[in-house]
C-alpha atoms as a PDB file:
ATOM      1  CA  UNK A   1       0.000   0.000   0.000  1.00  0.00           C
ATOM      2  CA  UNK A   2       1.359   3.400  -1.071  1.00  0.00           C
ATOM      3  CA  UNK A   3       1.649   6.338   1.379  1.00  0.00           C
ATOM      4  CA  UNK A   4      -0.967   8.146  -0.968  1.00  0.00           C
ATOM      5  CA  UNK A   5      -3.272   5.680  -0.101  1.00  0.00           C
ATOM      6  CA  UNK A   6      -2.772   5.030   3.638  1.00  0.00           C
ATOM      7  CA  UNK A   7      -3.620   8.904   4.034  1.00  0.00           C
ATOM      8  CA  UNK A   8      -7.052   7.973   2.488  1.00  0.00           C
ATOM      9  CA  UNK A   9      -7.012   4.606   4.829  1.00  0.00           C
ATOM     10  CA  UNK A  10      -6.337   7.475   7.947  1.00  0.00           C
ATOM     11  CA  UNK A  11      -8.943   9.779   6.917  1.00  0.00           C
ATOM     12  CA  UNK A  12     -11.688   6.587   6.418  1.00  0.00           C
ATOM     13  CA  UNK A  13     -10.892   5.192   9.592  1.00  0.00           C
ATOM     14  CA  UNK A  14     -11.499   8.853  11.465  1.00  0.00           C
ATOM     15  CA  UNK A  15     -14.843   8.771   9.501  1.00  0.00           C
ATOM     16  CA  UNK A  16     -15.753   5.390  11.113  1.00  0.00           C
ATOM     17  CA  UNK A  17     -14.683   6.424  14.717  1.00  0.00           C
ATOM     18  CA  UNK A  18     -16.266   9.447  14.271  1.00  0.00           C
ATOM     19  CA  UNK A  19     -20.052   7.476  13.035  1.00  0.00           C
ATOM     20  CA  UNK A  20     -19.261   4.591  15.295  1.00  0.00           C
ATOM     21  CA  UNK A  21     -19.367   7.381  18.419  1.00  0.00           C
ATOM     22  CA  UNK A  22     -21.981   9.414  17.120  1.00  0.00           C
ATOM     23  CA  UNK A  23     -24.450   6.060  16.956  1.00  0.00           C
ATOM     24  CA  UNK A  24     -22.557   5.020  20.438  1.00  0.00           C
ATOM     25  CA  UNK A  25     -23.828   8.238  22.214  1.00  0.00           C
ATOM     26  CA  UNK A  26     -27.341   8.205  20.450  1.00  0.00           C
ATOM     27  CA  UNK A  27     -28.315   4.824  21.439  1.00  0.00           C
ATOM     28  CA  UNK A  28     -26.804   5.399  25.247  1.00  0.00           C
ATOM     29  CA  UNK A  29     -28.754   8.373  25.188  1.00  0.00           C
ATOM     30  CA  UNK A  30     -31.896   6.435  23.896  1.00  0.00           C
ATOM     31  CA  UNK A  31     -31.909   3.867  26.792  1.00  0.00           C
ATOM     32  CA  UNK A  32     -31.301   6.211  29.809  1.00  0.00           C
ATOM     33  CA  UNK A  33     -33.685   9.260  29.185  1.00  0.00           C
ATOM     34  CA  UNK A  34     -36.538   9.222  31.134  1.00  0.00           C
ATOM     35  CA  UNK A  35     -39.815   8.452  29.647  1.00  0.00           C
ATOM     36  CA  UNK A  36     -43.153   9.928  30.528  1.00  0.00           C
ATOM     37  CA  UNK A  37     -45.110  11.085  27.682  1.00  0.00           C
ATOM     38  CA  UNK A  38     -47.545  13.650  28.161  1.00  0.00           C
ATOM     39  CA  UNK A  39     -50.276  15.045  26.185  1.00  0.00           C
ATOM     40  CA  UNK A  40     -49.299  18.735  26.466  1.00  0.00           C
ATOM     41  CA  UNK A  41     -45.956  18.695  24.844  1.00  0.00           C
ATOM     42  CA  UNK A  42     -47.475  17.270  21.067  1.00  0.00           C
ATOM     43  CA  UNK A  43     -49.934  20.467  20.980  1.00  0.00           C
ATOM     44  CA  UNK A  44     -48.904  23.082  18.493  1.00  0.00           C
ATOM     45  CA  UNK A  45     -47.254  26.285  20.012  1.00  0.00           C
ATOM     46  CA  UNK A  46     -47.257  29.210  17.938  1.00  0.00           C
ATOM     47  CA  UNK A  47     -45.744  33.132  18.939  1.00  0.00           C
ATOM     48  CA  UNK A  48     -47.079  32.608  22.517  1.00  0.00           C
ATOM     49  CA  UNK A  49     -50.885  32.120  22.206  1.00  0.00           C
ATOM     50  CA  UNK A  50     -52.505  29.052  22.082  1.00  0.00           C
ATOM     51  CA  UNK A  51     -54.303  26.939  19.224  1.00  0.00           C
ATOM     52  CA  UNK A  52     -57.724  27.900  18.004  1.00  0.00           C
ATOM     53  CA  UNK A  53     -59.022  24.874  16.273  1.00  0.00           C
ATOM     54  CA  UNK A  54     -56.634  23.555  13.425  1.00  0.00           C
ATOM     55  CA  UNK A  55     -55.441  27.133  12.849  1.00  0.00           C
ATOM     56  CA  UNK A  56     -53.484  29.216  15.495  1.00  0.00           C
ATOM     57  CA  UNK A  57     -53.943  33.112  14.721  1.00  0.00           C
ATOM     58  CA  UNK A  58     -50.839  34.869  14.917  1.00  0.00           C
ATOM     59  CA  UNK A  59     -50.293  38.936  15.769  1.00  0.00           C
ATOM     60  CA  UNK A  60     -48.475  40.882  12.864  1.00  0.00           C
ATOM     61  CA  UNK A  61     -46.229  42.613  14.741  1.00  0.00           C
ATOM     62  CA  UNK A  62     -44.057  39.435  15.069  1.00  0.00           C
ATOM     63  CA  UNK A  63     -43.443  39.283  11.585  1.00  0.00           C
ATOM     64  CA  UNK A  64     -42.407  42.702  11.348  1.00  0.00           C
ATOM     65  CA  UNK A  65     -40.186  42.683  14.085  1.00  0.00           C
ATOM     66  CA  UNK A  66     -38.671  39.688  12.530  1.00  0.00           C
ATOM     67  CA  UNK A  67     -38.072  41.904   9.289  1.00  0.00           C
ATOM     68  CA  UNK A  68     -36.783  44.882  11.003  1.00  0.00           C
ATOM     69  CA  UNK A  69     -34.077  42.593  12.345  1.00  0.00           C
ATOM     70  CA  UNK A  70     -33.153  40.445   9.336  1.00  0.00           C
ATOM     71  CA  UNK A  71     -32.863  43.918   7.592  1.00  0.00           C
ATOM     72  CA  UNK A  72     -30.672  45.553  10.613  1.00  0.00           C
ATOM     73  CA  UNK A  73     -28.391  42.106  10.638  1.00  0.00           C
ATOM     74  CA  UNK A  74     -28.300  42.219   6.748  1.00  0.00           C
ATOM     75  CA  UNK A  75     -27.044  45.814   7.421  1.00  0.00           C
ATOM     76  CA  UNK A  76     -24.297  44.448   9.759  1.00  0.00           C
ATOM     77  CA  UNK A  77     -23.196  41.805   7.424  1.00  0.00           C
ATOM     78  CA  UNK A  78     -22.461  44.144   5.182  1.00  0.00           C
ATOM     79  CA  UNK A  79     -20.825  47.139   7.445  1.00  0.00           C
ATOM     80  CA  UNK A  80     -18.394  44.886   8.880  1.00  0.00           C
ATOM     81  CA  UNK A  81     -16.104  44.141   5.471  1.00  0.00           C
ATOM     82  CA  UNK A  82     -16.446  47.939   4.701  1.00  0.00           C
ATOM     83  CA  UNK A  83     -14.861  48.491   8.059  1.00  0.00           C
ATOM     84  CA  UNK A  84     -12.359  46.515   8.118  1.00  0.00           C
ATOM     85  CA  UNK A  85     -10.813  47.791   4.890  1.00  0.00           C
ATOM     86  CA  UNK A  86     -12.246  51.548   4.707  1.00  0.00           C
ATOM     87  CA  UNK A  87      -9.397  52.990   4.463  1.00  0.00           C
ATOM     88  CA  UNK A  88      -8.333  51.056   1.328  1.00  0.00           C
ATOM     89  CA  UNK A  89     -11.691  51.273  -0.522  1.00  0.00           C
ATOM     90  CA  UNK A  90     -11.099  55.309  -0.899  1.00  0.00           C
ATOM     91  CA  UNK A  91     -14.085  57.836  -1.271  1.00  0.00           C
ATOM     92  CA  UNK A  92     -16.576  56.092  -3.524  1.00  0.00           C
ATOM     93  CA  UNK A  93     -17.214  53.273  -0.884  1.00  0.00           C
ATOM     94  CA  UNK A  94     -17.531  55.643   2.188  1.00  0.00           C
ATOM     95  CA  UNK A  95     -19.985  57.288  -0.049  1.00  0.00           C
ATOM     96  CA  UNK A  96     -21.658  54.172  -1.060  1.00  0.00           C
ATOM     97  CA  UNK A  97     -21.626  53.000   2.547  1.00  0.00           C
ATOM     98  CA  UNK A  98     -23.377  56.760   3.440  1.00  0.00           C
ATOM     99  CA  UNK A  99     -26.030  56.460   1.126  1.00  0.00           C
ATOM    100  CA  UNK A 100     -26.957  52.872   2.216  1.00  0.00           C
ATOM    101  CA  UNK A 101     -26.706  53.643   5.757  1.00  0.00           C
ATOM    102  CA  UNK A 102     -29.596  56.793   5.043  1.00  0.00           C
ATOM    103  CA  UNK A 103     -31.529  54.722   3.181  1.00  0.00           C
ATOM    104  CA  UNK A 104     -31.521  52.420   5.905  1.00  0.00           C
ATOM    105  CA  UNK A 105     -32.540  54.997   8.406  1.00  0.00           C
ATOM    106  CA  UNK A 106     -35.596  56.404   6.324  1.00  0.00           C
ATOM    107  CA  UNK A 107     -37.358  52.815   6.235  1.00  0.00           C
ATOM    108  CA  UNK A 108     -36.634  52.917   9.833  1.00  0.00           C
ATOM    109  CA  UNK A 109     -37.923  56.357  10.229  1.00  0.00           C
ATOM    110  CA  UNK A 110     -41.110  55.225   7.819  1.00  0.00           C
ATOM    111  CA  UNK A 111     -41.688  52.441   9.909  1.00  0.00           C
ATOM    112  CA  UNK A 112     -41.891  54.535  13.196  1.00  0.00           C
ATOM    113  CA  UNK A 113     -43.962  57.015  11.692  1.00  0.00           C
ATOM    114  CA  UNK A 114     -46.315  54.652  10.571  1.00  0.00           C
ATOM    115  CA  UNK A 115     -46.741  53.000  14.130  1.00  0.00           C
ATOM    116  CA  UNK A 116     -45.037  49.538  13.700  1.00  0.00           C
ATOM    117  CA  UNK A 117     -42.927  49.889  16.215  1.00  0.00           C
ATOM    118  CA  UNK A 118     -45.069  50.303  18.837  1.00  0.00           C
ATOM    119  CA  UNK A 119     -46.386  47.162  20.821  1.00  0.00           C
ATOM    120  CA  UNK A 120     -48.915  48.183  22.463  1.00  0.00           C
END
């Protein structure tokens, strides 16, 4: 057997250790948990308010909250490479970076206005 092929023999036998452990843990797991099934834990839960029927009504304002902080993390994903390596991206980008960063701030701004933000 060739020393390219051993490295492959290594890396398979890892693989194995690594499944045989996984399946090990699992089925240990399996036959020392506790088990007392109850009722309440197989009933749909939805935003905090409980099931009407087949359909669970859900407020609004949870799904714009979620939006308003997908858009403000999408906002961070991309601030954080501009930071790093503002000084090397010159002018255009701090001015590219400006105009995102308003644009930004008026859909926040809209969204205040317009009462979204407000729980209550």
């Amino acid at each position: 057997m060739t020393e390219y092929y051993r490295q492959y023999l290594a890396v398979a036998v890892l693989i194995g250790a690594a499944l045989v452990m996984v399946g090990g843990m699992l089925g240990l797991g399996s036959l020392i948990r506790p088990r007392r099934p109850q009722p309440q834990k197989y009933i749909t839960y939805e935003a905090g308010s409980d099931p009407v029927g087949t359909f669970g009504q859900s407020n609004v304002r949870y799904y714009v909250y979620a939006l308003l902080f997908v858009m403000f993390d999408v906002e961070a994903v991309f601030i954080f490479p501009w930071a790093v390596r503002v000084e090397e991206l010159g002018v255009q980008a701090l001015v590219s970076m400006i105009v995102f960063i308003v644009l930004l701030a008026l859909g926040l701004v809209y969204a205040w206005r317009k009462g979204v933000l407000r729980w209550a």
